[in-house]
N, C-alpha and C. Protein backbone atom coordinates (compact mmCIF):
# COMPACT_ATOMS: atom_id res chain seq x y z
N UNK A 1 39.76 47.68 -4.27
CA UNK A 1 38.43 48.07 -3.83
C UNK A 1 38.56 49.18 -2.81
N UNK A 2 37.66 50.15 -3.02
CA UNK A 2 37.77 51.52 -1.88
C UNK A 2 37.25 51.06 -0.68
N UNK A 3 37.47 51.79 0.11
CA UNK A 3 37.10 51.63 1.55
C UNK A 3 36.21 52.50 2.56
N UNK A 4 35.74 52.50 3.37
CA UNK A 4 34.62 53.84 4.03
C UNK A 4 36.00 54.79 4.07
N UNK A 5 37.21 54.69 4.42
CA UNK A 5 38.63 55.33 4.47
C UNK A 5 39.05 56.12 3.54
N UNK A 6 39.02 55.87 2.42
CA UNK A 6 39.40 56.35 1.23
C UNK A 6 37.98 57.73 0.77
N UNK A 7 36.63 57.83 1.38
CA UNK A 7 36.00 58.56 1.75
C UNK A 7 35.94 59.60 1.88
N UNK A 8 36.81 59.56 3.29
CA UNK A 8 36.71 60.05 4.30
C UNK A 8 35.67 59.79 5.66
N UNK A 9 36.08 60.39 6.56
CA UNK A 9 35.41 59.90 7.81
C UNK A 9 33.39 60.47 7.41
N UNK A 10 32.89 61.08 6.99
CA UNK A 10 31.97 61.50 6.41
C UNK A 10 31.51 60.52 6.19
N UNK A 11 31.95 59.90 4.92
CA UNK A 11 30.72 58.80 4.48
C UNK A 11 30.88 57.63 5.09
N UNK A 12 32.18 57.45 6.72
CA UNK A 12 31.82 56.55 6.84
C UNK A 12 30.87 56.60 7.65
N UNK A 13 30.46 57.77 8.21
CA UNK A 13 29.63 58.16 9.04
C UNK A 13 28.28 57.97 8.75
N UNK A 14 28.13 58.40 7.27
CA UNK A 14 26.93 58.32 6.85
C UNK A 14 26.42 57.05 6.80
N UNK A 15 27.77 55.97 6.25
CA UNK A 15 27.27 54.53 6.25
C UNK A 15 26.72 54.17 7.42
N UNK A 16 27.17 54.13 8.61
CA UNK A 16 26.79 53.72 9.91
C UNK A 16 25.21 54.43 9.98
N UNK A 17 24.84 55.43 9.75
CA UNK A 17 23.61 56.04 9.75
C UNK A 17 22.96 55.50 9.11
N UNK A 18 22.84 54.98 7.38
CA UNK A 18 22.11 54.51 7.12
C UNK A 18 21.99 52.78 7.65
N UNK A 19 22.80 52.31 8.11
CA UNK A 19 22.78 51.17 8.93
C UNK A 19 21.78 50.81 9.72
N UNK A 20 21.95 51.53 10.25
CA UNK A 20 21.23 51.71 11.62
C UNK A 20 19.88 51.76 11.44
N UNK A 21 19.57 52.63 10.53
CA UNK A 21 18.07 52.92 10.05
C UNK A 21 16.72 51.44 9.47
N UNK A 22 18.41 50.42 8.85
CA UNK A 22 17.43 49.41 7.97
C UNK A 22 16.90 48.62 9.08
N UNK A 23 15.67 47.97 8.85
CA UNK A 23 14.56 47.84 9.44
C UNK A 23 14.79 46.24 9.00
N UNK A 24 14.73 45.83 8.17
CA UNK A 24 15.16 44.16 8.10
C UNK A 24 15.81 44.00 6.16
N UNK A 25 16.12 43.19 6.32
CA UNK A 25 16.91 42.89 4.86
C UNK A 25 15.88 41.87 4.45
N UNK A 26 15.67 41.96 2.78
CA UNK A 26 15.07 41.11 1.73
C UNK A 26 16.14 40.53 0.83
N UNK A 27 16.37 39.30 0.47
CA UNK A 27 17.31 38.60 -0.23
C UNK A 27 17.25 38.69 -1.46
N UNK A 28 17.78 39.84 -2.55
CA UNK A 28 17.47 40.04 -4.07
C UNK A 28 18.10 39.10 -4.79
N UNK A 29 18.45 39.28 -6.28
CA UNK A 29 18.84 38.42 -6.83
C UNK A 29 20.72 38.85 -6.60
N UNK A 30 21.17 39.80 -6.50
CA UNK A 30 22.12 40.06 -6.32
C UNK A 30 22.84 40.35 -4.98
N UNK A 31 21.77 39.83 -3.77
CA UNK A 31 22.64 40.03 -2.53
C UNK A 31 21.62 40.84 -1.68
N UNK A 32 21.46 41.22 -0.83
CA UNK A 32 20.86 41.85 0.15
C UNK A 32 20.31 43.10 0.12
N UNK A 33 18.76 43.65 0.27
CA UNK A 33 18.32 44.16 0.01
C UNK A 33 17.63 44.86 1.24
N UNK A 34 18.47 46.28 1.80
CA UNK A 34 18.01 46.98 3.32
C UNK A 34 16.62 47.72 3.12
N UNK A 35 15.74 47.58 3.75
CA UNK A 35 14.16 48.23 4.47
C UNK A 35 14.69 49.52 4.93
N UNK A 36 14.25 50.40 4.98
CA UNK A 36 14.09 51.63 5.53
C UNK A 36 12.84 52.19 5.25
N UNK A 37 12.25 52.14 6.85
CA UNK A 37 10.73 52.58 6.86
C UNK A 37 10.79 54.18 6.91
N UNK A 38 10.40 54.67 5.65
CA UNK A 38 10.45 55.99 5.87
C UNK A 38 9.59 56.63 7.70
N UNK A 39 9.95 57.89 7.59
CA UNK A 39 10.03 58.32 9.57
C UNK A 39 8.16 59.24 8.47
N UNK A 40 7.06 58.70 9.18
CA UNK A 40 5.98 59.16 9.23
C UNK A 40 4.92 58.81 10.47
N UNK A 41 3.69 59.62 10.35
CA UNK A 41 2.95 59.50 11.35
C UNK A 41 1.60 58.73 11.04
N UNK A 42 1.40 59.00 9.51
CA UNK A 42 0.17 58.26 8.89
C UNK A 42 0.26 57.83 7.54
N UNK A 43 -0.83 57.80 7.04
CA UNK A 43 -0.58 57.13 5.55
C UNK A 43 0.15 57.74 4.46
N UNK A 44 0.89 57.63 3.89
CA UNK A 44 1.71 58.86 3.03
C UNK A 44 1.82 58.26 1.89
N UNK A 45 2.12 58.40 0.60
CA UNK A 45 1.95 58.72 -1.01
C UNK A 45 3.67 57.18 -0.52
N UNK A 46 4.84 57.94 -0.06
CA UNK A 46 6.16 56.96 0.43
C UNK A 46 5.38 55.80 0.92
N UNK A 47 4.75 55.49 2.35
CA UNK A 47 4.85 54.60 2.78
C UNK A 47 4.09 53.57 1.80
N UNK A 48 2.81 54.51 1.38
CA UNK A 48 2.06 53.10 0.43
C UNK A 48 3.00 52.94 -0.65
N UNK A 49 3.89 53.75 -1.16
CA UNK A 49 5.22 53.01 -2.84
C UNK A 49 6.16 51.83 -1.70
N UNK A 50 6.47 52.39 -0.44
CA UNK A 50 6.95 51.05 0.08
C UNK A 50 6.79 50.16 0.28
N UNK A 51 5.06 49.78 0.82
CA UNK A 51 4.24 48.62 0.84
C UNK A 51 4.35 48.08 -0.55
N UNK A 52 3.82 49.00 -1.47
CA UNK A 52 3.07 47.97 -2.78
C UNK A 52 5.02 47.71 -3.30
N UNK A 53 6.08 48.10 -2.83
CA UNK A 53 7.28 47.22 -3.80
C UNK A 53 7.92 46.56 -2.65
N UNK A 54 7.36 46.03 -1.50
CA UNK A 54 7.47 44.96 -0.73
C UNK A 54 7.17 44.21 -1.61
N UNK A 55 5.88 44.24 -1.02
CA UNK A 55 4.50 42.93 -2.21
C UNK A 55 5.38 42.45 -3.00
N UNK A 56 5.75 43.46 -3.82
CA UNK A 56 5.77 43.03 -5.46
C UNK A 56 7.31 42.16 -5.22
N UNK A 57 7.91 42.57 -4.35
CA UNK A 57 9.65 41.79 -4.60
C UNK A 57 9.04 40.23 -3.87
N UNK A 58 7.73 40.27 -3.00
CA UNK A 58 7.66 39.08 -1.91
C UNK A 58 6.74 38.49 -3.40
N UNK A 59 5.95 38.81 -3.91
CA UNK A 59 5.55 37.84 -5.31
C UNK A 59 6.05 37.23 -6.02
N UNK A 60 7.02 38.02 -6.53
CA UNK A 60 8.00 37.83 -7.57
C UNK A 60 9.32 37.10 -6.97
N UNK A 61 9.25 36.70 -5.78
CA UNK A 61 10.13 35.69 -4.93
C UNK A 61 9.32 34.28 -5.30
N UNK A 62 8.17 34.44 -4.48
CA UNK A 62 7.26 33.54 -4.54
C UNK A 62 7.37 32.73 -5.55
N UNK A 63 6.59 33.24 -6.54
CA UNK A 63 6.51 32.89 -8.62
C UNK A 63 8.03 31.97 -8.65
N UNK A 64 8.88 33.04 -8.47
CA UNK A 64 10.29 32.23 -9.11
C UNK A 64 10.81 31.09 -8.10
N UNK A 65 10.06 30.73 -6.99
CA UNK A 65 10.58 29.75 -6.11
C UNK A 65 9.70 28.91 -6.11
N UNK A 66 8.62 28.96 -6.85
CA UNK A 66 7.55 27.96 -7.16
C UNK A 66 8.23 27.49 -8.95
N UNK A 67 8.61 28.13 -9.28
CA UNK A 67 9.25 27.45 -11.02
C UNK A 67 10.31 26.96 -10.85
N UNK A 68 11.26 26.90 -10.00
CA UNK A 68 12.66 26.19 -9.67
C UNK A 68 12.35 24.89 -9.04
N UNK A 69 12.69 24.08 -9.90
CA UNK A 69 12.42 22.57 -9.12
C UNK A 69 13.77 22.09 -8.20
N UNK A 70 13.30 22.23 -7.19
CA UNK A 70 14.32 21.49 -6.23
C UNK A 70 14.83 20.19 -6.30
């Protein structure tokens, strides 16, 4: 498996940047899923596609954790 090393110092740089940026994690079906609130001042065309595929991953959590019988 590669490493931020194998890179170079660049992307490990970049990794730490985008790090930093995520705003909270959502639990997908495959592992962890980082927020990054795009950088705006008001309503934008981005922030509402970010809202409405919140929603839709927090529904579609919902649905499938209401059909799994514990």
């Amino acid at each position: 498996m590669l490493s931020p090393k194998d890179y170079g110092d660049s992307h490990a740089h970049k990794k730490v940047e985008i790090e930093n940026k995520v705003t909270t994690y959502i639990q997908g079906k495959n592992g962890l899923i980082g927020i990054i609130i795009p950088p705006c001042e008001g309503p934008t065309n981005a922030l509402e596609d970010l809202h409405r595929t919140i929603a839709e991953i927090a529904i579609k959590q919902a649905i499938k954790k209401e059909a799994t019988p514990e």
